[in-house]
Every structure is written in structure tokens, then in C-alpha cells.
PDB file of N, CA and C in Angstrom:
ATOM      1  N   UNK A   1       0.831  -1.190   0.000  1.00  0.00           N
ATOM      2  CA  UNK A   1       0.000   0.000   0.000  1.00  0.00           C
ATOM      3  C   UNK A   1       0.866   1.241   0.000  1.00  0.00           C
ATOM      4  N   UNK A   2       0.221   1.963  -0.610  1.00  0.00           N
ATOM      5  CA  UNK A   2       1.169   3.405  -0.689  1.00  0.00           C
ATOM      6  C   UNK A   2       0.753   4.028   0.558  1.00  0.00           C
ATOM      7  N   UNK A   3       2.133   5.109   1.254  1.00  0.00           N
ATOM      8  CA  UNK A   3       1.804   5.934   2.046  1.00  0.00           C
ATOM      9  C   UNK A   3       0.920   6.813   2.399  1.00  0.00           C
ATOM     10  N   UNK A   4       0.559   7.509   0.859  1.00  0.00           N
ATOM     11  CA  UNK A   4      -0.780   8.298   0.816  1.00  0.00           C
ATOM     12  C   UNK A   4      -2.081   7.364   1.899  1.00  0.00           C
ATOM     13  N   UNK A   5      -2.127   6.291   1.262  1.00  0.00           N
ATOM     14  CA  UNK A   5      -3.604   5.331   1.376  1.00  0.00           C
ATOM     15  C   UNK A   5      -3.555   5.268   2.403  1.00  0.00           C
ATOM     16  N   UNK A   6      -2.668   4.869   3.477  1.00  0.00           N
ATOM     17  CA  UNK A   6      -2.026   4.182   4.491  1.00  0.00           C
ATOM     18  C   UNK A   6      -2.522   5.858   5.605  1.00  0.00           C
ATOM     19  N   UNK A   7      -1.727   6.567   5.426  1.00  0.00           N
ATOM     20  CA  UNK A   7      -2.847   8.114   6.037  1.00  0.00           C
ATOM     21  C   UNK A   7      -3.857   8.265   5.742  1.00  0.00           C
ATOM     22  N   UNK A   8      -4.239   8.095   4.912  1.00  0.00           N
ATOM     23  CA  UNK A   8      -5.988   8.308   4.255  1.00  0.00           C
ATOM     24  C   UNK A   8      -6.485   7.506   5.661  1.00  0.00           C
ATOM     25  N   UNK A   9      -6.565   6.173   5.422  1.00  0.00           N
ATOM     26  CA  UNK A   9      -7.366   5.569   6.100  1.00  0.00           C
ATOM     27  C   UNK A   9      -7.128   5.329   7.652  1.00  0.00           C
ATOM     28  N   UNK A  10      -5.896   6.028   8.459  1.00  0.00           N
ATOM     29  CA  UNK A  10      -5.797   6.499   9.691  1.00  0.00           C
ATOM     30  C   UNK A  10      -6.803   7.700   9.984  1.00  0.00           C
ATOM     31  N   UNK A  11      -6.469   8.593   9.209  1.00  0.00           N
ATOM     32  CA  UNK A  11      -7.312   9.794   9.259  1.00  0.00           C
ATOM     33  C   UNK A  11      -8.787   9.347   9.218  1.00  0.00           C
ATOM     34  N   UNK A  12      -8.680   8.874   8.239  1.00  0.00           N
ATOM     35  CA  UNK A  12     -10.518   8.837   7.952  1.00  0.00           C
ATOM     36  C   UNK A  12     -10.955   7.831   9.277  1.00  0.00           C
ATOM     37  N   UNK A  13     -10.228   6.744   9.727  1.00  0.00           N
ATOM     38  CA  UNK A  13     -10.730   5.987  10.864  1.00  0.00           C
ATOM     39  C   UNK A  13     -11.083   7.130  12.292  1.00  0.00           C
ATOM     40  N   UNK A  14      -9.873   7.718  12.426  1.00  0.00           N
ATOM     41  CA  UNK A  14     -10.137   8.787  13.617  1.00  0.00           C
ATOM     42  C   UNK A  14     -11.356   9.797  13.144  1.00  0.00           C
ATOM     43  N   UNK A  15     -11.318  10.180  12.011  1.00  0.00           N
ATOM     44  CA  UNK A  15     -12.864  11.150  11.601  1.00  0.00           C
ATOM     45  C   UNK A  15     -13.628  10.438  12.426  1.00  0.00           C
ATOM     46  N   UNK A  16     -13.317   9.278  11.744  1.00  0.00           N
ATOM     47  CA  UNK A  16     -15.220   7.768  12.108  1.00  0.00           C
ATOM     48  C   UNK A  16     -15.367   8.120  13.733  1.00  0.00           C
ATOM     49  N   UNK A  17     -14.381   7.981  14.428  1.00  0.00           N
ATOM     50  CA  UNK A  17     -14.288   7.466  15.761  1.00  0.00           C
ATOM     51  C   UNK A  17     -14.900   8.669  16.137  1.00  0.00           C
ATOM     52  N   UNK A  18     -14.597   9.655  16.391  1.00  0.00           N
ATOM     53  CA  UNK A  18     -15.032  10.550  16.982  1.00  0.00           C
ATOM     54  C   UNK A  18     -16.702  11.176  16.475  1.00  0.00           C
ATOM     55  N   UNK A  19     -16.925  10.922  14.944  1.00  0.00           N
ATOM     56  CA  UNK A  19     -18.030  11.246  14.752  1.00  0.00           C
ATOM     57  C   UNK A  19     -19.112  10.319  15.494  1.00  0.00           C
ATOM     58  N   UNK A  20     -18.673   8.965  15.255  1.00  0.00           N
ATOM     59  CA  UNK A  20     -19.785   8.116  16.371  1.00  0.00           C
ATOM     60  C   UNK A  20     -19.930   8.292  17.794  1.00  0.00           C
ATOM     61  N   UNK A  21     -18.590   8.580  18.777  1.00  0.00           N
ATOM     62  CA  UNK A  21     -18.763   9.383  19.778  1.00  0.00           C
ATOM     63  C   UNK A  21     -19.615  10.557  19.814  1.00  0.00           C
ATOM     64  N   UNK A  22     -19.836  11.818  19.230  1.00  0.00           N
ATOM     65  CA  UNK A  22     -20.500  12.593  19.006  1.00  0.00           C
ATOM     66  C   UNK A  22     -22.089  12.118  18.596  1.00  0.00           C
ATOM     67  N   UNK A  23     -22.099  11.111  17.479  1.00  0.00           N
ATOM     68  CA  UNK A  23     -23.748  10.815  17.239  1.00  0.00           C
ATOM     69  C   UNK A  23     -24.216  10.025  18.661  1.00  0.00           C
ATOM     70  N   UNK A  24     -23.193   9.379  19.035  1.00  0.00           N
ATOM     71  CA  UNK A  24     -24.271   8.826  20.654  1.00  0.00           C
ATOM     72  C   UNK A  24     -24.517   9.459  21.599  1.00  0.00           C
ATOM     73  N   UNK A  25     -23.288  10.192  21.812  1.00  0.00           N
ATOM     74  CA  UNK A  25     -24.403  11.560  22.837  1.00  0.00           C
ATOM     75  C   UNK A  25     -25.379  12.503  22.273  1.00  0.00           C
ATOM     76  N   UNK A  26     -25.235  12.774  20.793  1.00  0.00           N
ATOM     77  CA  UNK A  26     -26.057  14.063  20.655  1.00  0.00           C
ATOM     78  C   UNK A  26     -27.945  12.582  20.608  1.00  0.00           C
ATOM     79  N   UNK A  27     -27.594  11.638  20.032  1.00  0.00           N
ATOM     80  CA  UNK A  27     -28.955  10.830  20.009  1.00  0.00           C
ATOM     81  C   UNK A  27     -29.627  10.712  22.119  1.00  0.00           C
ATOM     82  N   UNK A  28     -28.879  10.149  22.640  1.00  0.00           N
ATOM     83  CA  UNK A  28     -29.334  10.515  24.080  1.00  0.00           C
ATOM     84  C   UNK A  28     -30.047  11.405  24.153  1.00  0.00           C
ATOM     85  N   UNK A  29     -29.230  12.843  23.935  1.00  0.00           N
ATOM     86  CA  UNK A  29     -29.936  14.254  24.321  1.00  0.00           C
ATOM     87  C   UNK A  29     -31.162  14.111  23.238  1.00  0.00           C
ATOM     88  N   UNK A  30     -31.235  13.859  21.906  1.00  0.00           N
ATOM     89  CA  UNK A  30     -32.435  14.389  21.105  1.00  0.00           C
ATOM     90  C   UNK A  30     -33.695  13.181  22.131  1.00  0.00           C
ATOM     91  N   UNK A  31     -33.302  11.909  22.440  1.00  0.00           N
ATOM     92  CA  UNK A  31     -34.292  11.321  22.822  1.00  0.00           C
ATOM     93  C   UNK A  31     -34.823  11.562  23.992  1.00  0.00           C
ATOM     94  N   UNK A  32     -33.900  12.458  25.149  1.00  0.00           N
ATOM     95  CA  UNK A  32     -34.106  12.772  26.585  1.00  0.00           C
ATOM     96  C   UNK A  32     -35.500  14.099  26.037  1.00  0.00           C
ATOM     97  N   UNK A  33     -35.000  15.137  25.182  1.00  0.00           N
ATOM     98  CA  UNK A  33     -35.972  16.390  24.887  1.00  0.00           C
ATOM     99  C   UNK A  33     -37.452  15.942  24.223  1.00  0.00           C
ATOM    100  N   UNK A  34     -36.859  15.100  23.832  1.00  0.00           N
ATOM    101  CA  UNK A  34     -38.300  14.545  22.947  1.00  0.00           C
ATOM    102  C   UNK A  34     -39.553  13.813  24.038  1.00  0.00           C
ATOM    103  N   UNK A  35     -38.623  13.069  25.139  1.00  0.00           N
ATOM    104  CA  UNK A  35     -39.318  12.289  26.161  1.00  0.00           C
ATOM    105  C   UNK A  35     -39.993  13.657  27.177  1.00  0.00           C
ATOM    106  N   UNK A  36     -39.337  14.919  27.363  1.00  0.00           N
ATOM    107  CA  UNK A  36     -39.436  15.802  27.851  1.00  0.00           C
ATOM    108  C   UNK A  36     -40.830  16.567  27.414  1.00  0.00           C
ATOM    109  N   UNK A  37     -40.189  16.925  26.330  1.00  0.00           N
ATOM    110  CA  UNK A  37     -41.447  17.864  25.614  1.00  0.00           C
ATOM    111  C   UNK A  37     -42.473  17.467  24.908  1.00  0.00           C
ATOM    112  N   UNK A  38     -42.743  16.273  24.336  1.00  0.00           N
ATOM    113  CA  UNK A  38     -43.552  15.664  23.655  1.00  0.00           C
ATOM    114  C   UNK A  38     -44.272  14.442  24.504  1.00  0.00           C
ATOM    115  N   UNK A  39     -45.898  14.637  24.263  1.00  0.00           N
ATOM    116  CA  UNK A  39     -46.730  13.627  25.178  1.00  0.00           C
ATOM    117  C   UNK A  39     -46.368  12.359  24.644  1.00  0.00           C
ATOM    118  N   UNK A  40     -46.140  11.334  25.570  1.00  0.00           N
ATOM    119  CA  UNK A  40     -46.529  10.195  24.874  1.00  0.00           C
ATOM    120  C   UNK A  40     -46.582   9.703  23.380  1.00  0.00           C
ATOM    121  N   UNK A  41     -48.202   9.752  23.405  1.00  0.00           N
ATOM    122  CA  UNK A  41     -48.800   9.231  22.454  1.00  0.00           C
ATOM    123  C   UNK A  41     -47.921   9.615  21.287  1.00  0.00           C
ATOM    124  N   UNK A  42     -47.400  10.731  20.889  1.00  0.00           N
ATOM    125  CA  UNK A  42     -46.836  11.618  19.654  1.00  0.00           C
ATOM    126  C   UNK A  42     -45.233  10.962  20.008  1.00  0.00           C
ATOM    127  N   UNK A  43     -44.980  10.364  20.596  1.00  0.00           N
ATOM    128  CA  UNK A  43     -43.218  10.450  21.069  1.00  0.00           C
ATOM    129  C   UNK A  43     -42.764   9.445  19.810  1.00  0.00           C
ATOM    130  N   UNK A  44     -43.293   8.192  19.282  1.00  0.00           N
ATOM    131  CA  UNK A  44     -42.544   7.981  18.371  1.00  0.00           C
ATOM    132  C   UNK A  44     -42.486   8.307  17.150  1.00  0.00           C
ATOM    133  N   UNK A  45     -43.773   9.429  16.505  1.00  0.00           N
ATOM    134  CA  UNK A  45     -43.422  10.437  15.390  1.00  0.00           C
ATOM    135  C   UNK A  45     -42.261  11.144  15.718  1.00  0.00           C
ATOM    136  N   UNK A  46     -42.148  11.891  16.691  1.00  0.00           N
ATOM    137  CA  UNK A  46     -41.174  12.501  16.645  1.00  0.00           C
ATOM    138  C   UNK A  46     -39.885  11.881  17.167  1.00  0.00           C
ATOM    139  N   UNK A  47     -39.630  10.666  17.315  1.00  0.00           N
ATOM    140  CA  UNK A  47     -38.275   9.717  17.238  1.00  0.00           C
ATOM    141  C   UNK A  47     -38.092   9.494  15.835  1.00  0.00           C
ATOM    142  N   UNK A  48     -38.856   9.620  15.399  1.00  0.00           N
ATOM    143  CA  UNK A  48     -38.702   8.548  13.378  1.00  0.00           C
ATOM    144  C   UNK A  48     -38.349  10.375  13.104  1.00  0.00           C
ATOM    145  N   UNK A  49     -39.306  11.323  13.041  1.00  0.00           N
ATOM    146  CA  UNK A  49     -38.821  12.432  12.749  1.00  0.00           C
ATOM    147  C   UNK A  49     -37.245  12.814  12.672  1.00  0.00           C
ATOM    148  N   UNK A  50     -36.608  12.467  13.688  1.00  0.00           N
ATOM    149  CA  UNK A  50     -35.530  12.985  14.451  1.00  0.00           C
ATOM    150  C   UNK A  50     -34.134  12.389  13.998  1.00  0.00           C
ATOM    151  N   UNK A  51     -35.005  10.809  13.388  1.00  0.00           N
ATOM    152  CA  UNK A  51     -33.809   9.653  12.922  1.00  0.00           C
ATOM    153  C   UNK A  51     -33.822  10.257  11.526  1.00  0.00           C
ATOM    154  N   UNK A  52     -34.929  10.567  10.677  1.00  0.00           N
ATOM    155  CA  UNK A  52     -34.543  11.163   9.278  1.00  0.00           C
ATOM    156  C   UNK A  52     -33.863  12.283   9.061  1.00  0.00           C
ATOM    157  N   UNK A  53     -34.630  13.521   9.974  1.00  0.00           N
ATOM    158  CA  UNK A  53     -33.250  14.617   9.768  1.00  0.00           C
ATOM    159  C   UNK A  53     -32.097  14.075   9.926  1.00  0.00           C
ATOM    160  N   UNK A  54     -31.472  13.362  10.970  1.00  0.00           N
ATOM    161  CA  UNK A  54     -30.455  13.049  11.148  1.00  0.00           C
ATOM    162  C   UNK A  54     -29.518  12.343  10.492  1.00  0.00           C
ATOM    163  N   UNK A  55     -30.454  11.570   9.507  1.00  0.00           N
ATOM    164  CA  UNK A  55     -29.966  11.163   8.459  1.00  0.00           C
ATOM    165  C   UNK A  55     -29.494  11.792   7.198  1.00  0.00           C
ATOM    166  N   UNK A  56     -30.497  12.837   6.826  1.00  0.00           N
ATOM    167  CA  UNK A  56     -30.447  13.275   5.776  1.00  0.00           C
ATOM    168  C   UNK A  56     -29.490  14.753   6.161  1.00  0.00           C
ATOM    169  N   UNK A  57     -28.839  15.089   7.733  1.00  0.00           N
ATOM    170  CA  UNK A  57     -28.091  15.908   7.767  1.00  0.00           C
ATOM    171  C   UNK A  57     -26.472  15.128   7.268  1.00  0.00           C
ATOM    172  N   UNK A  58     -26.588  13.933   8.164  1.00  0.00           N
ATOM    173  CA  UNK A  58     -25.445  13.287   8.061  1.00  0.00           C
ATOM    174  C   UNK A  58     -24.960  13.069   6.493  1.00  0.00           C
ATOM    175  N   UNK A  59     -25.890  12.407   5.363  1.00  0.00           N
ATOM    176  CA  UNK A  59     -25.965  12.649   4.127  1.00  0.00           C
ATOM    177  C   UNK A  59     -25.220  14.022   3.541  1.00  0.00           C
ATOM    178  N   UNK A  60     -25.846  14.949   3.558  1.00  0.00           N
ATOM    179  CA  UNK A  60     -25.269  16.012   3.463  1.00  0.00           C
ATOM    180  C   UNK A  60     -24.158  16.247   4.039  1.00  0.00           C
ATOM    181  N   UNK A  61     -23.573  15.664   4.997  1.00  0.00           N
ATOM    182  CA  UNK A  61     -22.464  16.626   5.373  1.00  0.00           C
ATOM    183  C   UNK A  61     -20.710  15.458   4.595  1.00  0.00           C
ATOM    184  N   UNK A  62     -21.534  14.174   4.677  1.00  0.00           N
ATOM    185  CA  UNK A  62     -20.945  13.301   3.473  1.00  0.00           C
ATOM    186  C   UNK A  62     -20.392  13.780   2.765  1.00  0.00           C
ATOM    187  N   UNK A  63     -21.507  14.356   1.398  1.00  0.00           N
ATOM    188  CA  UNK A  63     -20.985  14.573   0.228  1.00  0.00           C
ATOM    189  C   UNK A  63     -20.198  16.118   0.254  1.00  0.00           C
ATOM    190  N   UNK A  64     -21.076  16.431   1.208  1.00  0.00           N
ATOM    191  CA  UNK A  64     -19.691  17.994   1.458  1.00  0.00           C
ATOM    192  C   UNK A  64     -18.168  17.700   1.287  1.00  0.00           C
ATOM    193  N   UNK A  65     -18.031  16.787   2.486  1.00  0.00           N
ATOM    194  CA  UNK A  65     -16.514  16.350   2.878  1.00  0.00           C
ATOM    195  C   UNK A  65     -16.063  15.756   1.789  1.00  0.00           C
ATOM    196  N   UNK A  66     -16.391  14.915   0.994  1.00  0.00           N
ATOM    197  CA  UNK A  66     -16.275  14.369  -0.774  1.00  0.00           C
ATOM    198  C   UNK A  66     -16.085  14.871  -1.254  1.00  0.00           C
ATOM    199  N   UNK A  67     -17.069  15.929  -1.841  1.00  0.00           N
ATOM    200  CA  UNK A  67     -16.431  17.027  -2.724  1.00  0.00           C
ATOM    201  C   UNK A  67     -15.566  18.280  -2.331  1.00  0.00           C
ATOM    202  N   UNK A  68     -15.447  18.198  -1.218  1.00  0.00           N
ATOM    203  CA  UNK A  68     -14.332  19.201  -0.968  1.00  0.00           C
ATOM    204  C   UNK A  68     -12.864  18.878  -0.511  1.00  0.00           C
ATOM    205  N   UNK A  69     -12.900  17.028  -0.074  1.00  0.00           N
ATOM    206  CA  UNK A  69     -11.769  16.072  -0.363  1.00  0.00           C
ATOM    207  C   UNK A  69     -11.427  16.273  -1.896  1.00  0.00           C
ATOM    208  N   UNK A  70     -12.326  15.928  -2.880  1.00  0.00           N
ATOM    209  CA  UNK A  70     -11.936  16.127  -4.195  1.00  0.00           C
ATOM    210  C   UNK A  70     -11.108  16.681  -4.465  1.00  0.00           C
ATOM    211  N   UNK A  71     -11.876  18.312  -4.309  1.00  0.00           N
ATOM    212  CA  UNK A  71     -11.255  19.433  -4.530  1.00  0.00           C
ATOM    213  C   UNK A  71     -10.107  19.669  -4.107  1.00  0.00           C
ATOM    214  N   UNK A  72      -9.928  19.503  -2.543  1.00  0.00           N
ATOM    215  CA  UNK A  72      -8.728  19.626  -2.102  1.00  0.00           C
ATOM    216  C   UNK A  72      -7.548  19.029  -3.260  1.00  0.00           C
ATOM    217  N   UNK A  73      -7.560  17.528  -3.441  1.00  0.00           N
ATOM    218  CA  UNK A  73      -6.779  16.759  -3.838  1.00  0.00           C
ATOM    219  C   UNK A  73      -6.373  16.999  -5.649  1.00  0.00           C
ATOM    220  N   UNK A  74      -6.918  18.037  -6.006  1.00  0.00           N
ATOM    221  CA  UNK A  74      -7.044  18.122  -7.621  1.00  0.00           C
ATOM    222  C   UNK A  74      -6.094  19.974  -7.410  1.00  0.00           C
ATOM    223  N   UNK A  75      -6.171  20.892  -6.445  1.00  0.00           N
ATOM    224  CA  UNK A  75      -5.715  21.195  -6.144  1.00  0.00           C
ATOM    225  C   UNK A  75      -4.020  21.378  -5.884  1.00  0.00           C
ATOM    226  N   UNK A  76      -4.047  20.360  -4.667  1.00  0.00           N
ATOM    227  CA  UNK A  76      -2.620  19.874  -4.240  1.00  0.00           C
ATOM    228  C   UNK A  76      -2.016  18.875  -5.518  1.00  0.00           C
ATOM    229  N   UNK A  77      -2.474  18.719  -6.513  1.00  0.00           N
ATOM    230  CA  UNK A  77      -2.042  18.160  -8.030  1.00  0.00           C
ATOM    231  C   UNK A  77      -1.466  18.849  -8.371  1.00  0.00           C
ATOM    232  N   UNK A  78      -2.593  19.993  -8.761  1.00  0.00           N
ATOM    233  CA  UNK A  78      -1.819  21.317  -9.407  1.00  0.00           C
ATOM    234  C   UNK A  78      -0.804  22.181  -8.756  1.00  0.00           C
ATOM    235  N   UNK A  79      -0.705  22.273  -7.539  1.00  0.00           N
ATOM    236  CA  UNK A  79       0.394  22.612  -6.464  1.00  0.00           C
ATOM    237  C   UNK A  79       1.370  22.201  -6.873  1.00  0.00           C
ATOM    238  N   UNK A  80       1.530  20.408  -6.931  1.00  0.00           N
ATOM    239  CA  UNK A  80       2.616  19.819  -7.159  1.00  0.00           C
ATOM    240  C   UNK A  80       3.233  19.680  -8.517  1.00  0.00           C
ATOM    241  N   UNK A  81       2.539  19.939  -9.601  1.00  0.00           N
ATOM    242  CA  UNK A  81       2.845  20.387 -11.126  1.00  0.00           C
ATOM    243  C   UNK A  81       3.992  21.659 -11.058  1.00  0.00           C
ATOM    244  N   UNK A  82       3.238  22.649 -10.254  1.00  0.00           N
ATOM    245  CA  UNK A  82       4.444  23.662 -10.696  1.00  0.00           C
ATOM    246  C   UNK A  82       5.456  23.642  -9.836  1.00  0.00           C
ATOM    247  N   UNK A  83       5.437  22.909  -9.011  1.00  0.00           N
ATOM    248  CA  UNK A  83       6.861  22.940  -8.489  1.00  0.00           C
ATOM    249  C   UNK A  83       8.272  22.172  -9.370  1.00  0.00           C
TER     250      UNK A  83
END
């Protein structure tokens, strides 16, 4: 394996790690407010609610980091051309 790859996938493992640290506490807190503020009866609309934003934020913030990995890397190409 090349060195590049070999950092890639340190880095990207520590991204992982810490982002799943972060999604299990922030899911606690969304389910503690929801148990809080919402009756009952309505509590698992707004759990399914809560799992799709969360999804479709996480989605988004995906292809952000993708295309701006891209970018970065097409970039630091051209960096390394003119030297």
C-alpha cells in the first residue's frame, strides 16, 4: 500500500471514531428532549422524525466532505505540477 492510502485511512478511521462518539451523545440528548417535551402518544413520530433529519443531515455533510476532499486533492495536483 502506498503511504498516501495508508494516512488516508488512519485519518478517515479517527474522523469515524469521533463522529460516532458525538452521534451517541447528541442521540441521548435528542431522545431525553423529545421524552421531555412531547406527550406520549406523539413520542414515536417525533423519534422517526428525528432519525430522518439526522440522516439526511449526516448525508449532506458526506458529500460535502467528498467534494471538498476532491477538490482539495485536484488542487494539491496542481500545487505539485508547478513545483
Amino acid at each position: 500500500m502506498a503511504k498516501e492510502t495508508v494516512e488516508s485511512i488512519i485519518k478517515s478511521s479517527i474522523v469515524m471514531a469521533f463522529s460516532i462518539a458525538a452521534a451517541l451523545i447528541w442521540k441521548d440528548v435528542i431522545i431525553d428532549l423529545i421524552e421531555i417535551f412531547v406527550p406520549a402518544s406523539e413520542e414515536i413520530f417525533y423519534k422517526l422524525f428525528a432519525a430522518v433529519l439526522a440522516t439526511v443531515l449526516v448525508i449532506i455533510a458526506i458529500y460535502l466532505f467528498l467534494e471538498t476532499e476532491s477538490e482539495a486533492e485536484i488542487i494539491m495536483k496542481s500545487l505539485k505540477k508547478k513545483k
